[in-house]
N, C-alpha and C. Protein backbone atom coordinates (compact mmCIF):
# COMPACT_ATOMS: atom_id res chain seq x y z
N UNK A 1 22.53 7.38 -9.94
CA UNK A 1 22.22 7.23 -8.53
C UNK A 1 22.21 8.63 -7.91
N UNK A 2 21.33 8.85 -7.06
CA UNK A 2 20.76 10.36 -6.25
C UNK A 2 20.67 9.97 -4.37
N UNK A 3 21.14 11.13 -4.26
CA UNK A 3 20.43 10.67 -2.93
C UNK A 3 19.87 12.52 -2.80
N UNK A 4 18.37 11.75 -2.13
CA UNK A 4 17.36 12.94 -2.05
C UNK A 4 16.53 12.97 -0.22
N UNK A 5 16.10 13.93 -0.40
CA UNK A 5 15.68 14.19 1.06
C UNK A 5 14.13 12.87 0.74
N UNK A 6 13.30 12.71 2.07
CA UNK A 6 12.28 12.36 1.42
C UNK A 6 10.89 13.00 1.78
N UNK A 7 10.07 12.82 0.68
CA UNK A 7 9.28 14.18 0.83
C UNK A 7 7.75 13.16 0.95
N UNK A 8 6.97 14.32 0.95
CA UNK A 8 4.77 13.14 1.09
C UNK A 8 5.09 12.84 -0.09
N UNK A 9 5.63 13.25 -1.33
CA UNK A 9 5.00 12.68 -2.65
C UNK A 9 5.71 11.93 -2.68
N UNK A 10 6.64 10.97 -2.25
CA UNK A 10 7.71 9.97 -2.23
C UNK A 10 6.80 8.34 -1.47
N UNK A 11 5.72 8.89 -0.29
CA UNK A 11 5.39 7.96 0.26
C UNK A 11 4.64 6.50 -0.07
N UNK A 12 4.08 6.71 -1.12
CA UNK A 12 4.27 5.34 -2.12
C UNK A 12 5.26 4.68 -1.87
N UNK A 13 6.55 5.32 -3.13
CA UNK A 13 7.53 4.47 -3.21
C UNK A 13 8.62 4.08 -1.88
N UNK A 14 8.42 4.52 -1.01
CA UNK A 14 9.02 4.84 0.30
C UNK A 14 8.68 3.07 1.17
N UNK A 15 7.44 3.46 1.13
CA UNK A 15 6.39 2.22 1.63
C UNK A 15 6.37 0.98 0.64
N UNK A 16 6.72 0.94 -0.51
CA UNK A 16 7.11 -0.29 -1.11
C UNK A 16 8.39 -0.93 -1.11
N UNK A 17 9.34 -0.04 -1.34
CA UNK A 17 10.85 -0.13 -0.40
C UNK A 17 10.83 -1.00 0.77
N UNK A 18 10.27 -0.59 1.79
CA UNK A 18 9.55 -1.11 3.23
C UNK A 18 9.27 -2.26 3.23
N UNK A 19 8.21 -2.52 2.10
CA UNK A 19 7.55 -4.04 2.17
C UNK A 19 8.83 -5.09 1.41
N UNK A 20 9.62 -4.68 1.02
CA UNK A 20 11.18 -5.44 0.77
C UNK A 20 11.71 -5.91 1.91
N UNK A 21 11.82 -5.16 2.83
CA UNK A 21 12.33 -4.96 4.33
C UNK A 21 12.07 -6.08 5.02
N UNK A 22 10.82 -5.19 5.07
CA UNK A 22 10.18 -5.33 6.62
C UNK A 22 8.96 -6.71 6.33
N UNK A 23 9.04 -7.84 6.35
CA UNK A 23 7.82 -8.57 5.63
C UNK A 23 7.02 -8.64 6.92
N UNK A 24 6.14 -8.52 6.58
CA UNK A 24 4.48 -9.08 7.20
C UNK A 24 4.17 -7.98 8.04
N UNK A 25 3.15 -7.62 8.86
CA UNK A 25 2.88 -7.09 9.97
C UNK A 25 2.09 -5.97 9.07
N UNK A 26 1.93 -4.64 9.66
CA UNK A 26 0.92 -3.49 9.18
C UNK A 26 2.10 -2.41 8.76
N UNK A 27 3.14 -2.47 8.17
CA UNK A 27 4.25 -1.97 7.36
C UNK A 27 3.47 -0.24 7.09
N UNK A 28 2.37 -0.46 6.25
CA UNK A 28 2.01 0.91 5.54
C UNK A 28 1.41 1.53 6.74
N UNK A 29 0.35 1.23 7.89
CA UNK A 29 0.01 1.56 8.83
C UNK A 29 1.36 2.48 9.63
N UNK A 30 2.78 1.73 9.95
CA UNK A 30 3.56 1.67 10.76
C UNK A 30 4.20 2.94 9.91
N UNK A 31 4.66 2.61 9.06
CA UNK A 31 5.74 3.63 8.32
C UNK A 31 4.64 5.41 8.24
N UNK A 32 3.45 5.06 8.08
CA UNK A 32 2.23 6.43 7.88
C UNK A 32 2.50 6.96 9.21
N UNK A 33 2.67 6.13 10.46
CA UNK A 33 2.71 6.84 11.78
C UNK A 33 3.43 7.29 12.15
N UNK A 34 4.83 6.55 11.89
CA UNK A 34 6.35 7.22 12.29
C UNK A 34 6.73 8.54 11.04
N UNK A 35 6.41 8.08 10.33
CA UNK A 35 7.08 9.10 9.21
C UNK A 35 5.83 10.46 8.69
N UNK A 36 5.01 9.90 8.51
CA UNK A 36 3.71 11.36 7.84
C UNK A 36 3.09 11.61 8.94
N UNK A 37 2.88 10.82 9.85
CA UNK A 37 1.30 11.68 10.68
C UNK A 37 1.77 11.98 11.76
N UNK A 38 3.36 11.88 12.41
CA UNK A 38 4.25 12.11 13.57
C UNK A 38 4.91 13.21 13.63
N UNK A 39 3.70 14.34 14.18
CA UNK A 39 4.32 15.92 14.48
C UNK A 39 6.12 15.92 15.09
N UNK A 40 6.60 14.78 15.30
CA UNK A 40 7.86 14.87 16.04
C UNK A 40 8.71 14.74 14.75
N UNK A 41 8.56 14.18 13.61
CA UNK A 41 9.64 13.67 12.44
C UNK A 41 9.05 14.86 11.62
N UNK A 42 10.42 15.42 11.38
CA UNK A 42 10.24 15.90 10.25
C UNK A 42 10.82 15.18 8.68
N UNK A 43 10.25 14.64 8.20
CA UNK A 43 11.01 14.05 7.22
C UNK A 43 11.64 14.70 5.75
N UNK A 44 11.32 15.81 5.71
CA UNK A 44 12.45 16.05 4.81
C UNK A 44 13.81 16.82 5.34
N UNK A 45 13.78 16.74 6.50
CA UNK A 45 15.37 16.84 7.39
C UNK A 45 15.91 15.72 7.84
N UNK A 46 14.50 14.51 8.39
CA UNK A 46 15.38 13.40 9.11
C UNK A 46 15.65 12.27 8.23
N UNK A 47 15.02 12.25 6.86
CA UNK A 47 14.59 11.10 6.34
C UNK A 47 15.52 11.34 4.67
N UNK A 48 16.38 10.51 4.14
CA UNK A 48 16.70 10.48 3.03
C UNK A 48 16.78 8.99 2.43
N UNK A 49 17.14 9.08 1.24
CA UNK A 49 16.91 7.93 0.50
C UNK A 49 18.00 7.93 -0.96
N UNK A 50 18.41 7.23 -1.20
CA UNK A 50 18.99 6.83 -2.55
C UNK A 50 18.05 6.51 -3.70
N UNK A 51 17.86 6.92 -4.70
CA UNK A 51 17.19 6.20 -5.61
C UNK A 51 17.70 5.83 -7.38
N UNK A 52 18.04 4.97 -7.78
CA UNK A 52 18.70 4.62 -9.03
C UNK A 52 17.09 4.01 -9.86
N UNK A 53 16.98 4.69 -11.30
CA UNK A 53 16.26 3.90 -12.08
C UNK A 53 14.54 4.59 -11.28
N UNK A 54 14.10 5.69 -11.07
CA UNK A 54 13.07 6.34 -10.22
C UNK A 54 12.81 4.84 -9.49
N UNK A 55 13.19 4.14 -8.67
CA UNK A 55 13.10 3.52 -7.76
C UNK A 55 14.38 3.52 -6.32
N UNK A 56 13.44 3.41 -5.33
CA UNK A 56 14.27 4.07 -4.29
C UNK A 56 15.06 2.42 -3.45
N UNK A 57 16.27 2.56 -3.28
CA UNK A 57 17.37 1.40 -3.32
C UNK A 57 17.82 1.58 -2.04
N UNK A 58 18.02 2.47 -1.23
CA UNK A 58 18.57 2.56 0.08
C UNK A 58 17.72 3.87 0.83
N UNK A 59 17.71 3.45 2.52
CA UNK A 59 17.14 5.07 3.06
C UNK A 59 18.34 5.10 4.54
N UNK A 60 18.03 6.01 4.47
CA UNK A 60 18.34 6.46 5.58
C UNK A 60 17.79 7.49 6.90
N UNK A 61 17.25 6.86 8.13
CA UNK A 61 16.25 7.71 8.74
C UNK A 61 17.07 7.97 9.99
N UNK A 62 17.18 9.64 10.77
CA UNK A 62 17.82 9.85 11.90
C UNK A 62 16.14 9.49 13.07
N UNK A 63 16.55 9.06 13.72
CA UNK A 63 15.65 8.47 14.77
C UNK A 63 15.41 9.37 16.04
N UNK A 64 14.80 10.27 16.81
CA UNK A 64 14.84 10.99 18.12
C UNK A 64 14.65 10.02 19.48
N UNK A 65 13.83 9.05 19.00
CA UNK A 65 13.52 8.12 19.95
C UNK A 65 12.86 6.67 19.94
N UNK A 66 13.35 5.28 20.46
CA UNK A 66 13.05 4.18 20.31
C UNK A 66 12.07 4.27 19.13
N UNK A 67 11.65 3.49 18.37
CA UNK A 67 10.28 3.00 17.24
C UNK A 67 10.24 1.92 16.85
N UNK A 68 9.23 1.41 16.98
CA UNK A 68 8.72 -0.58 16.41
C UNK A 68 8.63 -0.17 15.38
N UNK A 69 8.91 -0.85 14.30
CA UNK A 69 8.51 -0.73 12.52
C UNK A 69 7.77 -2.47 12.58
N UNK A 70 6.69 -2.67 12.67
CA UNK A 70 6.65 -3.80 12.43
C UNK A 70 7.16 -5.09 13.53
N UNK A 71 7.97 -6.19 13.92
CA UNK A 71 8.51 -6.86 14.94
C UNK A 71 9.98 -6.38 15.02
N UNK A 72 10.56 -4.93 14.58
CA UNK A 72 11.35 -4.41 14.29
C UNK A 72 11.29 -3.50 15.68
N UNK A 73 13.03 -3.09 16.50
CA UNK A 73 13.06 -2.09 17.56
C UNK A 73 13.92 -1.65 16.80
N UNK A 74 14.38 0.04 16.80
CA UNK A 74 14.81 0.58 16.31
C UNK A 74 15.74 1.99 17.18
N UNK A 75 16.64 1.71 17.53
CA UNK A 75 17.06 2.54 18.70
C UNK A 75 17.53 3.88 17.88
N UNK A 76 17.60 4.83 19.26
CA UNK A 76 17.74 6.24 19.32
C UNK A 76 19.08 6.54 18.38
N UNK A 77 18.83 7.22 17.51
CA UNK A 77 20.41 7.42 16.25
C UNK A 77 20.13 7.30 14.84
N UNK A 78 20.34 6.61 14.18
CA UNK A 78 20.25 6.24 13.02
C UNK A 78 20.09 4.94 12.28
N UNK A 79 19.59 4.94 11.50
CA UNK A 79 18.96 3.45 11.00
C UNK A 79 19.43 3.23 9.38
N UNK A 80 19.82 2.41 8.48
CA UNK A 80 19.51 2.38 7.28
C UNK A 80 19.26 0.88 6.62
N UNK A 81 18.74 1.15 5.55
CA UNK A 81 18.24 0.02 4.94
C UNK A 81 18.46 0.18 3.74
N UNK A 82 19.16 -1.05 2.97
CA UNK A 82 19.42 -1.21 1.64
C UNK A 82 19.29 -2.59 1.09
């Protein structure tokens, strides 16, 4: 077990993680906007992850401000998912 920052070449497995989560709605759309194409996140400072077996098992994202993931609100602080 690792825990690693998370980086673009991660965003595959990042986004399949997600679809564990988060079911239905535009997940890969949602996670591409908050996390890669959002000049405000930096994600290999705000964004980490656990991964056992090169599959990623837990994350952890620091948040700057409110975000919908899906029918998901997500307040200002910290979030994780396992």
């Amino acid at each position: 077990m690792e825990i690693k920052f998370l980086k673009q070449e991660d965003k595959e497995r990042y986004i399949k993680f997600n679809k564990l989560i988060f079911k239905g709605g535009r997940i890969e759309e949602e996670i591409d906007k908050l996390l890669f194409r959002n000049p405000f996140t930096k994600i290999e400072e705000d964004c980490f992850y656990i991964e056992e077996s090169n599959e990623i098992i837990s994350s952890l994202v620091v948040t700057k401000k409110v975000q919908k993931i899906g029918n998901n609100i997500v307040k200002v602080g910290e979030f994780d998912l396992v």
